[in-house]
PDB file of N, CA and C in Angstrom:
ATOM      1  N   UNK A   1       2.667  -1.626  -3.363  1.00  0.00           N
ATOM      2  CA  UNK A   1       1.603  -0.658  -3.462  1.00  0.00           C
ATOM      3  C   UNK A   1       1.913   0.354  -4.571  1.00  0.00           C
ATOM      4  N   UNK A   2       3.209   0.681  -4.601  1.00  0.00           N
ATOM      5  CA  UNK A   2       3.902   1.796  -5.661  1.00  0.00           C
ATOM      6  C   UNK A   2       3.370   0.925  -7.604  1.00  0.00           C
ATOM      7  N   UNK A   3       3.847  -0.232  -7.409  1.00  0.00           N
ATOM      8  CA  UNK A   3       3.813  -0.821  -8.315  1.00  0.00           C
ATOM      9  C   UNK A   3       2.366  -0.845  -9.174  1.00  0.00           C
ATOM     10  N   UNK A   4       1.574  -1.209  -8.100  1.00  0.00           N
ATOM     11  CA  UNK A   4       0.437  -1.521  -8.646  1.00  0.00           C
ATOM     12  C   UNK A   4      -0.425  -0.207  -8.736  1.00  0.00           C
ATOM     13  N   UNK A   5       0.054   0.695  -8.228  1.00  0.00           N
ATOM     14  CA  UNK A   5      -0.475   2.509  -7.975  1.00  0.00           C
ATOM     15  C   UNK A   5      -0.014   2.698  -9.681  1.00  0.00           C
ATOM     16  N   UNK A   6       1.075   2.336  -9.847  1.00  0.00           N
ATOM     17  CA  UNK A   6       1.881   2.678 -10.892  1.00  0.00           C
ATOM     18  C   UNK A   6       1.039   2.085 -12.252  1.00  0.00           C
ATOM     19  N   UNK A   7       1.320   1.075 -11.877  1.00  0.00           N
ATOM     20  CA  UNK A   7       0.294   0.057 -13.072  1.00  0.00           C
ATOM     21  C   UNK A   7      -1.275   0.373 -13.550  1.00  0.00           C
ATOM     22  N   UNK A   8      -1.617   0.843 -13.151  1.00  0.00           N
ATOM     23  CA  UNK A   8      -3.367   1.605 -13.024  1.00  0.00           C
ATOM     24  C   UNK A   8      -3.254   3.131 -13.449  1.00  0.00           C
ATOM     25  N   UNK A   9      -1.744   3.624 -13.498  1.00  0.00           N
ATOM     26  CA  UNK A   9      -1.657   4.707 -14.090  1.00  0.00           C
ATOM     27  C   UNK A   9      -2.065   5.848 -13.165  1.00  0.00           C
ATOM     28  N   UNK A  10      -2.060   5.660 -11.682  1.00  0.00           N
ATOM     29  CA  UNK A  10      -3.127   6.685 -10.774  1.00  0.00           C
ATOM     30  C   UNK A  10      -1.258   7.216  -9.917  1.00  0.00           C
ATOM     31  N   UNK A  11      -1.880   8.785  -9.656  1.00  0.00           N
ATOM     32  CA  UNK A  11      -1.139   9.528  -8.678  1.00  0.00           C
ATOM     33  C   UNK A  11      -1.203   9.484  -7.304  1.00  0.00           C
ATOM     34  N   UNK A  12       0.032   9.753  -6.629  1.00  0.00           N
ATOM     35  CA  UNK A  12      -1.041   9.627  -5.187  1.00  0.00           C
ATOM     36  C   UNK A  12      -2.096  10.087  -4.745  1.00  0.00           C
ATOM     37  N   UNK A  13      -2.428  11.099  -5.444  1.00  0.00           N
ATOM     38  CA  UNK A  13      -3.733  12.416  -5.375  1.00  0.00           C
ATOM     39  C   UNK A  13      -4.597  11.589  -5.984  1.00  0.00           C
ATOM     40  N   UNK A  14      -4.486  11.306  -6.717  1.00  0.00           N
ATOM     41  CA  UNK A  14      -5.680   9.748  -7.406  1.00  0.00           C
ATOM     42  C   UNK A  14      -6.158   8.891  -6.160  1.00  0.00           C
ATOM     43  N   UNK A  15      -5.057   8.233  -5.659  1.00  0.00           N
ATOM     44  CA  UNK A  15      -5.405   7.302  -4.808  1.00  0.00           C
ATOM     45  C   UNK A  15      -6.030   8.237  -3.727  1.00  0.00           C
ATOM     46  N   UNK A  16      -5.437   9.501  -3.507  1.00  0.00           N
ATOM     47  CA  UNK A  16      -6.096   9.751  -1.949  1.00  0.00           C
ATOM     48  C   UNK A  16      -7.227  10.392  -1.865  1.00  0.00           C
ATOM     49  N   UNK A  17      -7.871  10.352  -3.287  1.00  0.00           N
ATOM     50  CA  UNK A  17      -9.111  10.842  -3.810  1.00  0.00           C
ATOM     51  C   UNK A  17      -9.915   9.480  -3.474  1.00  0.00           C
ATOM     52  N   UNK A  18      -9.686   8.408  -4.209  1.00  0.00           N
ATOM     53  CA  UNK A  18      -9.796   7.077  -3.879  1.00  0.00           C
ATOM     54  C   UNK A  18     -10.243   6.694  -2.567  1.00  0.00           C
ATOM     55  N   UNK A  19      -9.234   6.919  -1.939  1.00  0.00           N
ATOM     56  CA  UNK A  19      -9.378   6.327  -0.703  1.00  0.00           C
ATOM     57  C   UNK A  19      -9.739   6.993   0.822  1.00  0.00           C
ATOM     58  N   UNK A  20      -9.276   8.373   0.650  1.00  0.00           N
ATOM     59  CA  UNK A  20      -9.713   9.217   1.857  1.00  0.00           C
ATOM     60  C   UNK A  20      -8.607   9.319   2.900  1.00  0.00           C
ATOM     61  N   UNK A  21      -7.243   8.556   2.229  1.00  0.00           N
ATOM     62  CA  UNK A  21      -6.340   8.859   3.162  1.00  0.00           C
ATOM     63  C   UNK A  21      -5.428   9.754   2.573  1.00  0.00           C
ATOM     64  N   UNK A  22      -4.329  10.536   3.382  1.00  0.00           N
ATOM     65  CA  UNK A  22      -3.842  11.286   3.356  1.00  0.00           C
ATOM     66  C   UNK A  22      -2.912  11.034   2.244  1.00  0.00           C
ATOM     67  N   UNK A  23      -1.983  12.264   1.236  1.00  0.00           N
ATOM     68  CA  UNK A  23      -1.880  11.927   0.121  1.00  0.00           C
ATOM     69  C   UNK A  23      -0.302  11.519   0.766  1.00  0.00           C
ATOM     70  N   UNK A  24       0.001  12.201   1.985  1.00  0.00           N
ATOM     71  CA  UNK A  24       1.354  11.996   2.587  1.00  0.00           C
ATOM     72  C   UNK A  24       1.435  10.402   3.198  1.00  0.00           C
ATOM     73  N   UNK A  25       0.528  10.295   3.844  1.00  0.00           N
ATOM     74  CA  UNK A  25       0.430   9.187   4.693  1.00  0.00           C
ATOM     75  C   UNK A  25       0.779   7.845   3.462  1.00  0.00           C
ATOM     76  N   UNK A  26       0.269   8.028   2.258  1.00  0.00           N
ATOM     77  CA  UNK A  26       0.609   7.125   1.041  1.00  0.00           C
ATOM     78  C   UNK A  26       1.029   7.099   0.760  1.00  0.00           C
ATOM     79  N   UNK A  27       2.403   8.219   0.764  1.00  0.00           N
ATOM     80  CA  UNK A  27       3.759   8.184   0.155  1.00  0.00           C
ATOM     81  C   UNK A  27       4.528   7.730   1.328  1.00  0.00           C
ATOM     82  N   UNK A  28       3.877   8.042   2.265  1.00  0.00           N
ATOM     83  CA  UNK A  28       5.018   6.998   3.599  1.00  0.00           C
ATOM     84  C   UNK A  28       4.242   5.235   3.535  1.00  0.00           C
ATOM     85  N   UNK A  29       3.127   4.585   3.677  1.00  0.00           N
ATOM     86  CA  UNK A  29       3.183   3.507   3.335  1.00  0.00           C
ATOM     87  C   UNK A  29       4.058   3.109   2.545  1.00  0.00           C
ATOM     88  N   UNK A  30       4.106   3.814   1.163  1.00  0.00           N
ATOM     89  CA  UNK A  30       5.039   3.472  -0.290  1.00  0.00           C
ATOM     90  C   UNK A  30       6.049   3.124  -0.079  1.00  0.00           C
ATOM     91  N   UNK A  31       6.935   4.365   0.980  1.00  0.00           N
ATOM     92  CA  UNK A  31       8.443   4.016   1.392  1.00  0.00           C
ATOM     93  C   UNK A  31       8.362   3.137   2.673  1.00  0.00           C
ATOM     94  N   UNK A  32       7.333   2.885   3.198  1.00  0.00           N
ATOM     95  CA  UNK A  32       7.760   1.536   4.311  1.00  0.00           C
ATOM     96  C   UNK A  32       7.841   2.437   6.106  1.00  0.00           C
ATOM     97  N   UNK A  33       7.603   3.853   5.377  1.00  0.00           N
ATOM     98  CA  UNK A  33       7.709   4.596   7.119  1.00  0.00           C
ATOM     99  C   UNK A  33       6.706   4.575   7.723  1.00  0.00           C
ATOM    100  N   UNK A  34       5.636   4.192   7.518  1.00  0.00           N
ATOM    101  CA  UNK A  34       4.331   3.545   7.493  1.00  0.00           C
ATOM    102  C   UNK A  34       4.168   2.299   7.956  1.00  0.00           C
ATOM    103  N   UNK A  35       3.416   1.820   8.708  1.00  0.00           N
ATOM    104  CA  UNK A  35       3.108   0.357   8.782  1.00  0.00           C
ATOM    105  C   UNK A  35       1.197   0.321   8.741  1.00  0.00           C
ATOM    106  N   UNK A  36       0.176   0.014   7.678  1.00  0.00           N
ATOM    107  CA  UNK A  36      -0.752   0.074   7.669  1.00  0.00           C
ATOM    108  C   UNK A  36      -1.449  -0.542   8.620  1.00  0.00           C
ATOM    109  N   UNK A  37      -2.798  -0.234   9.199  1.00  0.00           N
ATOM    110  CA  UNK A  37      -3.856  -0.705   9.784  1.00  0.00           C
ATOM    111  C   UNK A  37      -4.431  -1.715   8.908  1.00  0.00           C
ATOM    112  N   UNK A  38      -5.364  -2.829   9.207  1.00  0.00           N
ATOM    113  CA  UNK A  38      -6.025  -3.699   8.266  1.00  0.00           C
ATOM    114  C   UNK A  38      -7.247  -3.236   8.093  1.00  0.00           C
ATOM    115  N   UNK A  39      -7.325  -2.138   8.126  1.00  0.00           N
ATOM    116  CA  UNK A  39      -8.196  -1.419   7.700  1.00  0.00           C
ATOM    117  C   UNK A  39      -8.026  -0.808   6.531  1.00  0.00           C
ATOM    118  N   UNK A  40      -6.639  -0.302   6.755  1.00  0.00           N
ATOM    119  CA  UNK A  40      -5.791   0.879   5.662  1.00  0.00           C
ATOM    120  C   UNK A  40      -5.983  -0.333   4.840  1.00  0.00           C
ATOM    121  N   UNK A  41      -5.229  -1.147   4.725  1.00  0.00           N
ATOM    122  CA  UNK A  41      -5.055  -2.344   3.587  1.00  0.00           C
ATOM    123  C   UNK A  41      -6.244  -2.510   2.763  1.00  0.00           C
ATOM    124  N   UNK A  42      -7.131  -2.211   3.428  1.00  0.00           N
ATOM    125  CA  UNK A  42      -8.601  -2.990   2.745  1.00  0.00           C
ATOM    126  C   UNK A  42      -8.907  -1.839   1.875  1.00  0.00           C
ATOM    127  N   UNK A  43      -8.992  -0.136   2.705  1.00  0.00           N
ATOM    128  CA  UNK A  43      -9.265   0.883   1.726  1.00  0.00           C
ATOM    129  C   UNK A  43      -8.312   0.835   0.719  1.00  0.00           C
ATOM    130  N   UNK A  44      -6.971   1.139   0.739  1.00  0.00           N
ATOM    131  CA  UNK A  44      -6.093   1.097  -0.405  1.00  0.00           C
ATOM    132  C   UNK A  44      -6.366  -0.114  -1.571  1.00  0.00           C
ATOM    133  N   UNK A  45      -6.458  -1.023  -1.360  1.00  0.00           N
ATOM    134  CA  UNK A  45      -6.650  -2.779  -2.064  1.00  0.00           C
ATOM    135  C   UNK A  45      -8.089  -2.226  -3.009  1.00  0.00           C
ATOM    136  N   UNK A  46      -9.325  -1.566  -1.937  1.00  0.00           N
ATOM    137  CA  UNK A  46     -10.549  -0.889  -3.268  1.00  0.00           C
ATOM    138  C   UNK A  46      -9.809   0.169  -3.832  1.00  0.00           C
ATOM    139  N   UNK A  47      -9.302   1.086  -3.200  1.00  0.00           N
ATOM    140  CA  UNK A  47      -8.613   2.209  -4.204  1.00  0.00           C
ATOM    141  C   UNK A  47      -8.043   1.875  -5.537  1.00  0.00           C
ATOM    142  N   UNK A  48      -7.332   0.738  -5.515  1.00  0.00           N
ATOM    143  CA  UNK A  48      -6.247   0.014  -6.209  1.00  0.00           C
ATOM    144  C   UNK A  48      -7.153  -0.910  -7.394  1.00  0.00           C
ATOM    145  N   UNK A  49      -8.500  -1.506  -6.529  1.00  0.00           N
ATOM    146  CA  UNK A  49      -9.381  -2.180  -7.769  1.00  0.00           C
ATOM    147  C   UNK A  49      -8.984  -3.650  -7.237  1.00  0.00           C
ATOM    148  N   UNK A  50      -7.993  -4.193  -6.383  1.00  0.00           N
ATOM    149  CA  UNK A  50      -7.410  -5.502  -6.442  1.00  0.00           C
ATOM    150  C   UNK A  50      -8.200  -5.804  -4.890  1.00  0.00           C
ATOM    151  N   UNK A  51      -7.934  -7.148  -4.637  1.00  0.00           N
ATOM    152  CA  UNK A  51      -7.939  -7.859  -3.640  1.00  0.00           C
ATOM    153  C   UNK A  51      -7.054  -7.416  -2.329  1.00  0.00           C
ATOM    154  N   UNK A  52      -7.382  -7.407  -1.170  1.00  0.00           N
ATOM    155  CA  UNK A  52      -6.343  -7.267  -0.061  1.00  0.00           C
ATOM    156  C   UNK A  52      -5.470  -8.146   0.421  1.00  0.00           C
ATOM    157  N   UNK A  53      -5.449  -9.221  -0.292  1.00  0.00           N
ATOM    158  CA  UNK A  53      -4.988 -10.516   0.260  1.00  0.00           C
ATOM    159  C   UNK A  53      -3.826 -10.389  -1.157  1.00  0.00           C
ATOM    160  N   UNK A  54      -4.130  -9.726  -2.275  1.00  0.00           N
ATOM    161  CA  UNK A  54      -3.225  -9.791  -3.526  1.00  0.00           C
ATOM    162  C   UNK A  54      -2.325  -8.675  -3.359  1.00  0.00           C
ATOM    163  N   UNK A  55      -2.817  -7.579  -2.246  1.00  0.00           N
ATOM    164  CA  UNK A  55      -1.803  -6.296  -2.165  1.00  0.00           C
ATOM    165  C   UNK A  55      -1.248  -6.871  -1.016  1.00  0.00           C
ATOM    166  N   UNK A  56      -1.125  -7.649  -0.173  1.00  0.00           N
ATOM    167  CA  UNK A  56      -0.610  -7.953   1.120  1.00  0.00           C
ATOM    168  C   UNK A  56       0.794  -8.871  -0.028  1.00  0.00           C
ATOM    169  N   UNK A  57       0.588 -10.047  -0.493  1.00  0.00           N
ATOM    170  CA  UNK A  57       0.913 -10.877  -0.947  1.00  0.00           C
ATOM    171  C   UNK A  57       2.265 -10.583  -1.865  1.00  0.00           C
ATOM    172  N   UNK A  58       1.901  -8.950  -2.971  1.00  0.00           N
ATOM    173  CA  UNK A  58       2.581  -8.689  -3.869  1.00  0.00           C
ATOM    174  C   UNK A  58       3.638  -7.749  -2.972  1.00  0.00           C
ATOM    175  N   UNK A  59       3.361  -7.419  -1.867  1.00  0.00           N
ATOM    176  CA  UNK A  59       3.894  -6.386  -0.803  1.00  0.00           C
ATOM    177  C   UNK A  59       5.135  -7.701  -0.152  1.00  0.00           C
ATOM    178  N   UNK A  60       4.407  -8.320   0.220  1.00  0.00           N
ATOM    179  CA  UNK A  60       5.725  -9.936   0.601  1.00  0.00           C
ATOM    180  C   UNK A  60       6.276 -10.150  -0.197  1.00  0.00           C
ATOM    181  N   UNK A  61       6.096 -10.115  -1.525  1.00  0.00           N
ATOM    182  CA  UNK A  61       7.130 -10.653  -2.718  1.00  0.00           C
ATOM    183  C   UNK A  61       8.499  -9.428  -3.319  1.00  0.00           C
ATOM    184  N   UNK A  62       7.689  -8.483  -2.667  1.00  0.00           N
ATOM    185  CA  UNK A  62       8.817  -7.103  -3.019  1.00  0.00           C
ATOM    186  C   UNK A  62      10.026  -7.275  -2.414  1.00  0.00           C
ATOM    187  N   UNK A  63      11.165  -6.549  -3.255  1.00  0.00           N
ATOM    188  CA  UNK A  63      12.554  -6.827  -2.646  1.00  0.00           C
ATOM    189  C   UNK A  63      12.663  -5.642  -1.586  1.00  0.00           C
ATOM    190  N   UNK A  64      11.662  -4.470  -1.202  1.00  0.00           N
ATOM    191  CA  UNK A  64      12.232  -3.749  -0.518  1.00  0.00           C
ATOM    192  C   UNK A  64      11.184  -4.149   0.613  1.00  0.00           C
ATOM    193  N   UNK A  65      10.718  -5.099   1.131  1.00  0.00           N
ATOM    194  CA  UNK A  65       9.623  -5.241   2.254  1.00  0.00           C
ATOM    195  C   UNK A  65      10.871  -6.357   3.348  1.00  0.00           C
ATOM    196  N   UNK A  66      10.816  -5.846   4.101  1.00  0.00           N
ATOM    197  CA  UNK A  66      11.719  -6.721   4.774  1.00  0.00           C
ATOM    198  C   UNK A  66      10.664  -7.142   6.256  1.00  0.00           C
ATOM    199  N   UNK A  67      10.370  -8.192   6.131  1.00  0.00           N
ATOM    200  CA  UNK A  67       9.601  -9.159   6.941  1.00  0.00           C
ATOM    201  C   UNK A  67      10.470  -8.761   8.646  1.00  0.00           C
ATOM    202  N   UNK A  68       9.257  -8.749   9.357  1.00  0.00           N
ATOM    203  CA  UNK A  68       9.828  -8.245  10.780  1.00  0.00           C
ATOM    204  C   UNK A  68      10.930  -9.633  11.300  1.00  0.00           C
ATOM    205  N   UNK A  69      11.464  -9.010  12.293  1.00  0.00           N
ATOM    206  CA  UNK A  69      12.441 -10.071  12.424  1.00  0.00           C
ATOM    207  C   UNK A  69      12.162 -11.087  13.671  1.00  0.00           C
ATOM    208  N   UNK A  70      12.304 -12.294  13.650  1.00  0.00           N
ATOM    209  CA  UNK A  70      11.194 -12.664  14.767  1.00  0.00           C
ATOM    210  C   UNK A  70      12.340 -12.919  16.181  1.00  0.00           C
ATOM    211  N   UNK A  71      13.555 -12.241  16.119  1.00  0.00           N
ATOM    212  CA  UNK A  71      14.714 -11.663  17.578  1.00  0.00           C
ATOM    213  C   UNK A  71      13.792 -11.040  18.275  1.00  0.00           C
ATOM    214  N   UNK A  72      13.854 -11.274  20.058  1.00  0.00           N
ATOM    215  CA  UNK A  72      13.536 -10.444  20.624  1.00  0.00           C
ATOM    216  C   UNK A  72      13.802  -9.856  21.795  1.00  0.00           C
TER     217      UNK A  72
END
């Protein structure tokens, strides 16, 4: 999300202009203290201009996303 926030050249104040969510709440998605709604995903993904299925996707390919662990 950082990446592609980054890439578009937008602040979080950009995005939370964008999107209507909190400018904090986007800097905790960013760092992962966050876990989005599929809702959140869909507003951020228009904020962003991209697909939700391409911000989910590029979010799995990141080295800092660590996939839940399926122990239980």
């Amino acid at each position: 999300m950082r990446k592609a926030r980054n890439k578009r050249k937008l602040s979080q104040m950009d995005l939370h202009i964008a999107t209507g969510l909190d400018r904090t709440f986007i800097s905790d998605l960013e760092r992962g203290i966050q876990g989005p709604s599929l809702r959140t995903v869909f507003r951020v993904a228009k904020g962003l201009d991209i697909s939700a299925g391409a911000l989910v996707e590029n979010t799995q390919k990141s080295p800092h996303f660590v996939f839940p662990s399926e122990d239980k």
